[in-house]
Protein backbone atom coordinates (compact mmCIF):
# COMPACT_ATOMS: atom_id res chain seq x y z
CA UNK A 1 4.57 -17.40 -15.96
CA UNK A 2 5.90 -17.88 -12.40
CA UNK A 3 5.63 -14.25 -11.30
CA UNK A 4 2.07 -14.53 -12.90
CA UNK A 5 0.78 -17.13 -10.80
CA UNK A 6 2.52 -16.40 -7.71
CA UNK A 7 1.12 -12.48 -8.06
CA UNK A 8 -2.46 -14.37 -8.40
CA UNK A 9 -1.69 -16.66 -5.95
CA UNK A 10 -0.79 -13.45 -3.84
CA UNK A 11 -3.99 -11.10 -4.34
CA UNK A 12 -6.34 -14.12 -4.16
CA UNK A 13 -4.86 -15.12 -0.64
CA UNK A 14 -5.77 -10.95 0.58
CA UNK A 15 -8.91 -11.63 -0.96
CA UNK A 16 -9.94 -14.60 1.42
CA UNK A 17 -7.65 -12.74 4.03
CA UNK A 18 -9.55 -9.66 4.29
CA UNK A 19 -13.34 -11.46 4.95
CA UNK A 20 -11.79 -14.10 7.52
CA UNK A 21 -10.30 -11.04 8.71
CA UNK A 22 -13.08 -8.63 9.59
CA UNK A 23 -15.07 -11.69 10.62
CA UNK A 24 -12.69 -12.30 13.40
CA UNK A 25 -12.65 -8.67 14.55
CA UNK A 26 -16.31 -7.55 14.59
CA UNK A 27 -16.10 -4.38 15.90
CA UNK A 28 -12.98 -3.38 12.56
CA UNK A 29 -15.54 -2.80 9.78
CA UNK A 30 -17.52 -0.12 12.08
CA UNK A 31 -14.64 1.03 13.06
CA UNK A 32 -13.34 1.45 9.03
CA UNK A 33 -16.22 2.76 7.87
CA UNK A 34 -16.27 5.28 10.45
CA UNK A 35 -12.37 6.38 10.39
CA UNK A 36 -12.99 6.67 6.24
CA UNK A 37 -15.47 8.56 6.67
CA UNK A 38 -13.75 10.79 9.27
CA UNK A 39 -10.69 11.06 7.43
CA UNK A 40 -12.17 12.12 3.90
CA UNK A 41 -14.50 15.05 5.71
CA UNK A 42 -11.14 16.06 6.87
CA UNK A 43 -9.29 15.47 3.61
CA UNK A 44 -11.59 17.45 1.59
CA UNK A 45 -13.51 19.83 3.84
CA UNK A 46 -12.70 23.71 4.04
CA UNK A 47 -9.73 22.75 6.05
CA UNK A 48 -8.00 20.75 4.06
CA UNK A 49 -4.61 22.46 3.84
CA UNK A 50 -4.20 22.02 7.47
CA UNK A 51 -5.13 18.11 6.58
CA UNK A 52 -2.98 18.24 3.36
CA UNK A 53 -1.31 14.73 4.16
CA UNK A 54 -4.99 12.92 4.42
CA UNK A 55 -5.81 15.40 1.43
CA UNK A 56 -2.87 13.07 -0.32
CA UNK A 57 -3.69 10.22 0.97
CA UNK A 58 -6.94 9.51 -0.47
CA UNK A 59 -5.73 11.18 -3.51
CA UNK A 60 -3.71 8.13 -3.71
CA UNK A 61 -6.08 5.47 -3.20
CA UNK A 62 -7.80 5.47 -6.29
CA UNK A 63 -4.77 6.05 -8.62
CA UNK A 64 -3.44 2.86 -6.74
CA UNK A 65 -6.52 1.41 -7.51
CA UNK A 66 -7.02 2.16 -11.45
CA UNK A 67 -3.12 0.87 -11.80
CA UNK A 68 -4.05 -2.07 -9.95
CA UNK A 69 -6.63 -2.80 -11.81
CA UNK A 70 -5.13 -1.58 -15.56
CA UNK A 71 -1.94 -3.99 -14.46
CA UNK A 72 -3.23 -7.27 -13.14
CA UNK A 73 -6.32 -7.83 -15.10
CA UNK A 74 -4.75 -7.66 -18.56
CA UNK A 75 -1.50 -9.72 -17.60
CA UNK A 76 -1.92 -11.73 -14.47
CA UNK A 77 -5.89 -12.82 -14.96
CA UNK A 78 -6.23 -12.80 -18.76
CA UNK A 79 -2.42 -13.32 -19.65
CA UNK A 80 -1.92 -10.30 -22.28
CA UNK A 81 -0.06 -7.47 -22.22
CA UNK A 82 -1.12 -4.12 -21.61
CA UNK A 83 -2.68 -1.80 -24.92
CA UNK A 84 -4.52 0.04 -25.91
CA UNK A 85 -6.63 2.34 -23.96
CA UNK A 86 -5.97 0.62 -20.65
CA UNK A 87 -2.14 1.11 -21.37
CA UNK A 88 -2.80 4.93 -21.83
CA UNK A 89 -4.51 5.19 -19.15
CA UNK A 90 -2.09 3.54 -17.17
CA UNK A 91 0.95 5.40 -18.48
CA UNK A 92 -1.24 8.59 -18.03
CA UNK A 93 -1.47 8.10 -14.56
CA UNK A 94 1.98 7.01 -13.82
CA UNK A 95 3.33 10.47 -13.06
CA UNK A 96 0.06 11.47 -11.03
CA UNK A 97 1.28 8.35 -8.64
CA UNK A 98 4.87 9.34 -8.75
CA UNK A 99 4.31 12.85 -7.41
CA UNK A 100 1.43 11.91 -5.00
CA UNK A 101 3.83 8.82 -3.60
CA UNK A 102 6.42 11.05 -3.32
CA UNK A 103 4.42 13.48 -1.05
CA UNK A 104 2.82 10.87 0.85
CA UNK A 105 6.31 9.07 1.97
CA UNK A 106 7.66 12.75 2.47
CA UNK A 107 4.73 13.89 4.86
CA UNK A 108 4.22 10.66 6.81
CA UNK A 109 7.80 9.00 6.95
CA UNK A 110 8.65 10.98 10.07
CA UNK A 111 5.54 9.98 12.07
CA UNK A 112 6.79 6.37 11.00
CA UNK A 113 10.32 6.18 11.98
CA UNK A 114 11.02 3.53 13.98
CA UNK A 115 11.97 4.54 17.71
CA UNK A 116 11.91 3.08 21.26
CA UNK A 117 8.42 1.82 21.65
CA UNK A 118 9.39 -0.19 18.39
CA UNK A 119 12.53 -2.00 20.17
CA UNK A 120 10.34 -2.03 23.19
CA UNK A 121 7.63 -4.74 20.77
CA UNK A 122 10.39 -6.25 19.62
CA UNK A 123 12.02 -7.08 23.06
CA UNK A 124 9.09 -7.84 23.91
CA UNK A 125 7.55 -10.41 21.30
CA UNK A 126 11.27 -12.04 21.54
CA UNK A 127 10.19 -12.39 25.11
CA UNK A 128 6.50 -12.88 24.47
CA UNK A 129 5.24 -10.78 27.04
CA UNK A 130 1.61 -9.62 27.93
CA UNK A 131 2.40 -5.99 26.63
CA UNK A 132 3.22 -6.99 22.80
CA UNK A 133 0.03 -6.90 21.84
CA UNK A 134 -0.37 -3.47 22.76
CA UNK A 135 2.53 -2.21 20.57
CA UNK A 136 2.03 -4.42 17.65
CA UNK A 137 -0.34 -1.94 15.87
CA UNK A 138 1.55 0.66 15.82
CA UNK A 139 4.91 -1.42 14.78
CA UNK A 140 3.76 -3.00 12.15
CA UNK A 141 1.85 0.30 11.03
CA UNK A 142 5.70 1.53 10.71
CA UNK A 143 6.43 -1.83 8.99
CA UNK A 144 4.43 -2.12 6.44
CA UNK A 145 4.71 2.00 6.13
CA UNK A 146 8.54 1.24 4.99
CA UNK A 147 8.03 -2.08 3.21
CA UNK A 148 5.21 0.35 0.99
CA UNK A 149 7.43 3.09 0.52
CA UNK A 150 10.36 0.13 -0.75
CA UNK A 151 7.68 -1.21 -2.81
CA UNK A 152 7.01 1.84 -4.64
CA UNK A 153 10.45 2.17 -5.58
CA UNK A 154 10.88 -0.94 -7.27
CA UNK A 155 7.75 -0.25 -8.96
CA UNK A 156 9.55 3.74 -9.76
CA UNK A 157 12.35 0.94 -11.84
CA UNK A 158 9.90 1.02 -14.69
CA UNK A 159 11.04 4.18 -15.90
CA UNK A 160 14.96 2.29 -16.81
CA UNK A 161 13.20 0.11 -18.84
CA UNK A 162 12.04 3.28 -20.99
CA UNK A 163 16.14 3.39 -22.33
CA UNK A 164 18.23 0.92 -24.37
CA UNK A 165 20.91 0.88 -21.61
CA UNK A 166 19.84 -2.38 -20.43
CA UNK A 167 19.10 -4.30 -23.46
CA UNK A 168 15.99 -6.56 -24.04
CA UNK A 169 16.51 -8.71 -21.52
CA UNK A 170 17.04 -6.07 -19.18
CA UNK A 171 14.43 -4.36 -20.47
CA UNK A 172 11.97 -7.67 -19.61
CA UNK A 173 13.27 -8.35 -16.27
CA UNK A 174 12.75 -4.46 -15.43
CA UNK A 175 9.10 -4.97 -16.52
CA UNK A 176 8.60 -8.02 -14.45
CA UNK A 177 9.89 -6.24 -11.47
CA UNK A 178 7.66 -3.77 -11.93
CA UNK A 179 4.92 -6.46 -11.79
CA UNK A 180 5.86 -7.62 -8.68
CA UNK A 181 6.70 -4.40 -6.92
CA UNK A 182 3.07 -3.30 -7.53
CA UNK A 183 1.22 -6.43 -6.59
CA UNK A 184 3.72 -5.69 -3.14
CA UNK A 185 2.66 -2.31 -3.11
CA UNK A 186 -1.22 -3.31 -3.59
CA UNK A 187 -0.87 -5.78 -0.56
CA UNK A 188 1.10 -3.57 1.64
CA UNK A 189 -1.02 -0.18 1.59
CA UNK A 190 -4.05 -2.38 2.37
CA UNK A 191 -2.36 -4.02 5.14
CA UNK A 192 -0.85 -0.28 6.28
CA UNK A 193 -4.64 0.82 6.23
CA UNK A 194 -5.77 -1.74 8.38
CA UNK A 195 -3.27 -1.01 11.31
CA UNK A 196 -3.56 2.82 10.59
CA UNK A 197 -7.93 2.17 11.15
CA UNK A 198 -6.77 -0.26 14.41
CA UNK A 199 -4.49 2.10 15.82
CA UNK A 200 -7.68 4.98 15.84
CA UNK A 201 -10.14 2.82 16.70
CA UNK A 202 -7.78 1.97 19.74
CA UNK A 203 -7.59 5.37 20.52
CA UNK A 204 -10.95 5.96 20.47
CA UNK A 205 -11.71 3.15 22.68
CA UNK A 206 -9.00 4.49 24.97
């Protein structure tokens, strides 16, 4: 019952986050609608093997967003557990996320290591200097990067709770995890989008 309300408590505070958000930074929806539609030409247009990681990308998207939506509404808004045909479909497109996770960590987590212009924010947030602000969308594009790929992990712990080793208790607690791991990963790849769409629309400016 706690995770349940906290998880609502969590997706209702993105949902009044993301309008106070845009509202506050006129010039981000443009600039989201544009780098979507930029992006998915890439993704999918004749040269898409050469754009294979965008290709996977928003692959991803919408299998996040069908388990999202097969997960929360049953059991966080109406209080039931999954069955029926929104559990198959769910199950069914468990391993389609696995393998597309998998390659999206694999192709981007070099391009999001952390490295000296991440110390440099750091430093210089500790020391709240003029030139934070200028690094922070690219740090916390890293941040939330890692904190998504952690995220998907715990939500990957469903698959123990498939074998007897743990009992039913174990069993239970596994499950709940994996509640809470994906309302963390449905927070943190919107949040990673956002700074990705900041950090080109910066670059564009620039």
């Amino acid at each position: 019952m706690v995770l349940r309300i906290l998880s609502i408590i969590a997706l209702l505070l993105i949902a009044v986050w993301l309008p106070v958000f845009f509202k506050k930074n006129p010039g981000s929806w443009d600039a989201c609608k544009a780098w979507f539609a930029g992006e998915c030409k890439a993704a999918f247009g004749k040269e898409w093997r050469r754009h294979w990681k965008r290709t996977v990308y928003f692959m991803l998207l919408p299998v996040v967003a069908v388990q999202a939506l097969t997960g929360f509404i049953p059991f966080m808004i109406l209080g039931k557990p999954l069955g029926g045909f929104t559990l198959m479909l769910h199950v069914v497109l468990a391993p389609v996320f696995a393998v597309l996770a998998a390659a999206f960590v694999l192709g981007r987590a070099d391009a999001h290591t952390f490295d000296k212009k991440s110390a440099e924010f750091v430093n210089a947030a500790i020391a709240k200097k003029e030139n934070a602000s200028a690094l922070a969308d690219e740090f916390y594009a890293k941040l939330f990067f890692w904190l998504l790929v952690i995220s998907a992990v715990i939500v990957a712990s469903m698959v123990f709770s498939m074998y007897p080793i743990f009992g039913t208790i174990g069993q239970e607690n596994l499950l709940n995890i994996h509640r809470g791991g994906s309302v963390a990963l449905f927070l943190f790849i919107i949040l990673f989008t956002l700074r990705i769409v900041r950090l080109q629309a910066d670059k564009n400016d620039n």
